[in-house]
N, C-alpha and C. Protein backbone atom coordinates (compact mmCIF):
# COMPACT_ATOMS: atom_id res chain seq x y z
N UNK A 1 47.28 -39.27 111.26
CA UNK A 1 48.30 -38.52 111.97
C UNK A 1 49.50 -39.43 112.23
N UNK A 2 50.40 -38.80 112.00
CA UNK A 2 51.69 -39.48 112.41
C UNK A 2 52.12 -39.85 113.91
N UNK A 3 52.89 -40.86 114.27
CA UNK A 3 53.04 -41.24 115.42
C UNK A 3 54.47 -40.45 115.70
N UNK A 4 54.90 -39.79 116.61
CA UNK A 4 55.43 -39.10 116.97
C UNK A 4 56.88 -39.93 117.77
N UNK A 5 57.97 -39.74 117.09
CA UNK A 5 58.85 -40.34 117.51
C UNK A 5 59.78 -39.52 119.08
N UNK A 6 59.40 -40.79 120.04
CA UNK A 6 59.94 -39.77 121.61
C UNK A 6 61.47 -39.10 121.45
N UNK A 7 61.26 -38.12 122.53
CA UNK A 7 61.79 -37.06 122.47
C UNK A 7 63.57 -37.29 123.07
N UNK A 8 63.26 -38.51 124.06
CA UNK A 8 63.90 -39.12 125.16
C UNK A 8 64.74 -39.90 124.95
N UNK A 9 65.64 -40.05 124.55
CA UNK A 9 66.49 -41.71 124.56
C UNK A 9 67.01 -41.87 125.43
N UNK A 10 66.84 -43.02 126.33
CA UNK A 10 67.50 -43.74 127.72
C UNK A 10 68.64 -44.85 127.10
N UNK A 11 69.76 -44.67 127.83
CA UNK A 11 70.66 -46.01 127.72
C UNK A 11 70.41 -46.97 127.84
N UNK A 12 70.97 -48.00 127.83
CA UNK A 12 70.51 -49.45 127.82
C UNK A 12 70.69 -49.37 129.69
N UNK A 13 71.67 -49.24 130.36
CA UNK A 13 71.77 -49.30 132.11
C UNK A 13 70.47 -48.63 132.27
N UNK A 14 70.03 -47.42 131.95
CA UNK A 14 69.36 -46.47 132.36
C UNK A 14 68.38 -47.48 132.24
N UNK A 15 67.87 -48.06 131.34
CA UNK A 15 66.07 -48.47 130.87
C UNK A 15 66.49 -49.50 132.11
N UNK A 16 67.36 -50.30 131.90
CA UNK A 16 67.34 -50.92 132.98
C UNK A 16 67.31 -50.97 134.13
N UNK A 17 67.90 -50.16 134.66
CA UNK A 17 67.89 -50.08 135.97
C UNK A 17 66.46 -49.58 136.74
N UNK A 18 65.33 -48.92 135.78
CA UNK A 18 64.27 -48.49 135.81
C UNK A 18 62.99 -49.65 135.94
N UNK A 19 63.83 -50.30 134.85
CA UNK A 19 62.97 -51.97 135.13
C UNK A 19 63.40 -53.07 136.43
N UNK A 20 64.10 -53.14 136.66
CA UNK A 20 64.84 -53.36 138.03
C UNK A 20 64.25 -52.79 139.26
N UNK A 21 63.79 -51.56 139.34
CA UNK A 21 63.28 -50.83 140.15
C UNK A 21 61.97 -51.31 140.23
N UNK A 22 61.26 -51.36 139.15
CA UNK A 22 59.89 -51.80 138.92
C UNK A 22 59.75 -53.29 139.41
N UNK A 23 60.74 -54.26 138.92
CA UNK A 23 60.53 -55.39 139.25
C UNK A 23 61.00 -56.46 140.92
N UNK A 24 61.35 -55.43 141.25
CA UNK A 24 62.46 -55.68 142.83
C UNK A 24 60.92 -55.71 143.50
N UNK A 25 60.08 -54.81 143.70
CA UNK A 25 58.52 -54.89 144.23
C UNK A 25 58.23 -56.34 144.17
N UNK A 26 57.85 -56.94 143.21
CA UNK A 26 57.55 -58.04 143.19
C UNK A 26 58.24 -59.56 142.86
N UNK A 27 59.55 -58.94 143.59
CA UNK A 27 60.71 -59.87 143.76
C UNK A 27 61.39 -60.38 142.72
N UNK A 28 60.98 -59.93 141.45
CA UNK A 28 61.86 -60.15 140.23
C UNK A 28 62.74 -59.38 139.91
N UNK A 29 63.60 -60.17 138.78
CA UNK A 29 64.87 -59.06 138.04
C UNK A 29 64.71 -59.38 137.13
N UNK A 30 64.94 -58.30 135.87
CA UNK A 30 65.60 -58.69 134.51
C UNK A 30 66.86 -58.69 134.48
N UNK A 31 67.69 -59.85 133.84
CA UNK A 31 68.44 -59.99 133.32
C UNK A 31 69.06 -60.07 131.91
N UNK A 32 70.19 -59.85 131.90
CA UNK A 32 71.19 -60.38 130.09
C UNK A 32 71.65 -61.45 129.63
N UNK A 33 71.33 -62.28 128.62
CA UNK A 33 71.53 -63.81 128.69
C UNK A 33 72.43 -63.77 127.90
N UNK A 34 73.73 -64.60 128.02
CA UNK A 34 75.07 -64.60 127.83
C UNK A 34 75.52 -66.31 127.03
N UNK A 35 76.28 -65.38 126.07
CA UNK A 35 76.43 -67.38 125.50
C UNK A 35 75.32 -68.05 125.00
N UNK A 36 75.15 -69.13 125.18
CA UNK A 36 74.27 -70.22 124.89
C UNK A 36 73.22 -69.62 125.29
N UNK A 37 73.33 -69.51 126.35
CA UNK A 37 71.62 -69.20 126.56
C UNK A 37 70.78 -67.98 126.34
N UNK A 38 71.28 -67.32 125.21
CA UNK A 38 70.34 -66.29 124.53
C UNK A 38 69.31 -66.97 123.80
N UNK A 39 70.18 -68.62 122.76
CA UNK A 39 69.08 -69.52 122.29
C UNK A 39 67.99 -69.29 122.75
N UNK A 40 67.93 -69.89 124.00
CA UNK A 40 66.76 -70.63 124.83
C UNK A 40 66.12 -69.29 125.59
N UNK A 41 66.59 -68.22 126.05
CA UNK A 41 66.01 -67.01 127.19
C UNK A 41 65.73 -65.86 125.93
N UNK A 42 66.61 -65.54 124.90
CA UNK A 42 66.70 -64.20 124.21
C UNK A 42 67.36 -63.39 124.89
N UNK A 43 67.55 -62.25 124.48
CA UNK A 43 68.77 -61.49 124.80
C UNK A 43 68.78 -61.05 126.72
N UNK A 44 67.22 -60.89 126.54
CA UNK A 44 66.72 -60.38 128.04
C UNK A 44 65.62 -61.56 128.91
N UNK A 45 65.83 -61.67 129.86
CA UNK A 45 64.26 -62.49 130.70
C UNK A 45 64.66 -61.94 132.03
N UNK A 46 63.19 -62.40 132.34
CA UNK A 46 62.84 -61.87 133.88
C UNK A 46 62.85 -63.26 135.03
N UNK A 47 63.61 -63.03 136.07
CA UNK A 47 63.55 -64.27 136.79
C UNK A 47 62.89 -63.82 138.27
N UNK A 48 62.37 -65.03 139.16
CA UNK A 48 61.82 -64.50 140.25
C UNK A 48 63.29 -64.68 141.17
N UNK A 49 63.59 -63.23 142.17
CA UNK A 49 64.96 -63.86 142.80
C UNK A 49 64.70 -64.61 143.80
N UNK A 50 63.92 -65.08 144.75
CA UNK A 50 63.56 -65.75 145.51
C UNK A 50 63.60 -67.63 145.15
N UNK A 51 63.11 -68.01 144.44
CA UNK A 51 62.90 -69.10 143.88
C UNK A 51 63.73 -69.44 142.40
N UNK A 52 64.70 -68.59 141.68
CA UNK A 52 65.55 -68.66 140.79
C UNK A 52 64.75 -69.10 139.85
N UNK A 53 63.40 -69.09 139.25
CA UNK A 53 62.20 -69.55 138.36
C UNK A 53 62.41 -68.60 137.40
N UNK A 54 61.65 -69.03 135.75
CA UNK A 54 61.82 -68.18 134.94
C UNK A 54 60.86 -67.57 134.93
N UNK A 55 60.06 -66.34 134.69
CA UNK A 55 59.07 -66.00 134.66
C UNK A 55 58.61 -65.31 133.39
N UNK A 56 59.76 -65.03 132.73
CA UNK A 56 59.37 -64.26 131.35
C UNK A 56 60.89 -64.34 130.60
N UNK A 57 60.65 -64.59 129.04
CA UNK A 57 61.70 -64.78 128.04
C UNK A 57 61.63 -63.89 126.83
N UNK A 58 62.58 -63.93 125.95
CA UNK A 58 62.49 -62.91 125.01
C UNK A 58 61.70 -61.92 125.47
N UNK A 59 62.30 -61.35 126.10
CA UNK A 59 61.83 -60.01 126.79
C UNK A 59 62.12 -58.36 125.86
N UNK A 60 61.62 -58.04 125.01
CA UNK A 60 61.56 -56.32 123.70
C UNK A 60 61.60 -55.38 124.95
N UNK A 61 63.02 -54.80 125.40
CA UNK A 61 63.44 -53.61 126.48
C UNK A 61 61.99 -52.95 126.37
N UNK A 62 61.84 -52.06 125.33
CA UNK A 62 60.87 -50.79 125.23
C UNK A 62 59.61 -51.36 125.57
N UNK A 63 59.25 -52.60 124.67
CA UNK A 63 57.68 -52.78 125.00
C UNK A 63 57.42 -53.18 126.40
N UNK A 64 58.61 -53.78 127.28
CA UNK A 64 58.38 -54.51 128.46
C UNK A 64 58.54 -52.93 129.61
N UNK A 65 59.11 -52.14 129.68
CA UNK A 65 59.25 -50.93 130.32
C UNK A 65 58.40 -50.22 129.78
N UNK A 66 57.32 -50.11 129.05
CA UNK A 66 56.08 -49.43 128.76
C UNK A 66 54.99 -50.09 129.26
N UNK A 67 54.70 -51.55 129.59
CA UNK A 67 53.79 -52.36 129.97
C UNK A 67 53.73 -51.93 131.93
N UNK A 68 55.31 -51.87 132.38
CA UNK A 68 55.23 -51.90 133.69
C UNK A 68 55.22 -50.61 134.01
N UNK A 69 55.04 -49.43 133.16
CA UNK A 69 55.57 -48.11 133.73
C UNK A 69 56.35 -47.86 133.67
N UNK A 70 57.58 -47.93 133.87
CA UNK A 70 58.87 -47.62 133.37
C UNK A 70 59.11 -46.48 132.86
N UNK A 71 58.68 -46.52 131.13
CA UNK A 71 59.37 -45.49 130.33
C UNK A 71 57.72 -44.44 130.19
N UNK A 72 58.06 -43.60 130.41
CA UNK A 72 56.98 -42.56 129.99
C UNK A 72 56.80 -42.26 128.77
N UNK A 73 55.49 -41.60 127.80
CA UNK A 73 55.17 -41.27 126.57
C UNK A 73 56.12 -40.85 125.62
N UNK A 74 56.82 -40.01 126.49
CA UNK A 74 57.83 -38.81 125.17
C UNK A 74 58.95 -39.75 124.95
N UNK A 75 59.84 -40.84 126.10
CA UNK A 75 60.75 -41.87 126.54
C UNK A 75 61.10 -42.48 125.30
N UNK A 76 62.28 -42.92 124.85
CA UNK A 76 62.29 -44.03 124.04
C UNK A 76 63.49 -44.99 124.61
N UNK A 77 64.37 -46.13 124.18
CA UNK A 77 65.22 -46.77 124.11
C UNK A 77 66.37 -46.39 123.52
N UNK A 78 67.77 -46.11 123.42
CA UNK A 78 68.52 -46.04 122.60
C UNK A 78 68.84 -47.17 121.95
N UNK A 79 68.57 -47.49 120.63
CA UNK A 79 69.39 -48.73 120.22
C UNK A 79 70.46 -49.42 120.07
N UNK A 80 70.11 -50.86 120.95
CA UNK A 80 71.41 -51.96 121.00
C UNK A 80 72.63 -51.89 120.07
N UNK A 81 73.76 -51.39 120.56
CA UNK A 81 75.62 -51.46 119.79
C UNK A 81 75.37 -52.60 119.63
């Protein structure tokens, strides 16, 4: 059977701000890494805001907002301009 492509496309703010929501609970944010430091972080990582620590790098929008809840079944990502 074929895998069923979702029904849903969320903006890039939208997915985000959803992950943001999810991650403010446990005192983190995702962020956009700018310049140089996409090298070293990738486009997205998660930092703790309390302690300015990294906690997660090369962060994949869709797979990381499907892991925390975020995006629901039918949900997808719109793809990065």
């Amino acid at each position: 059977m074929k895998r069923k492509e979702p029904e849903i496309k969320l903006t890039l703010p939208a997915i985000k701000a959803r992950i943001n929501r999810k991650l403010l609970i446990d005192g983190q944010m995702m962020k956009r890494a700018r310049g140089k430091q996409k090298q070293a972080l990738g486009e997205f990582y998660v930092m703790d805001i309390r302690t300015h620590d990294l906690v997660r790098k090369d962060v994949d929008l869709e797979k990381f907002a499907r892991e925390i809840a975020a995006l629901k079944p039918f949900e997808g990502v719109e793809p990065l301009a």
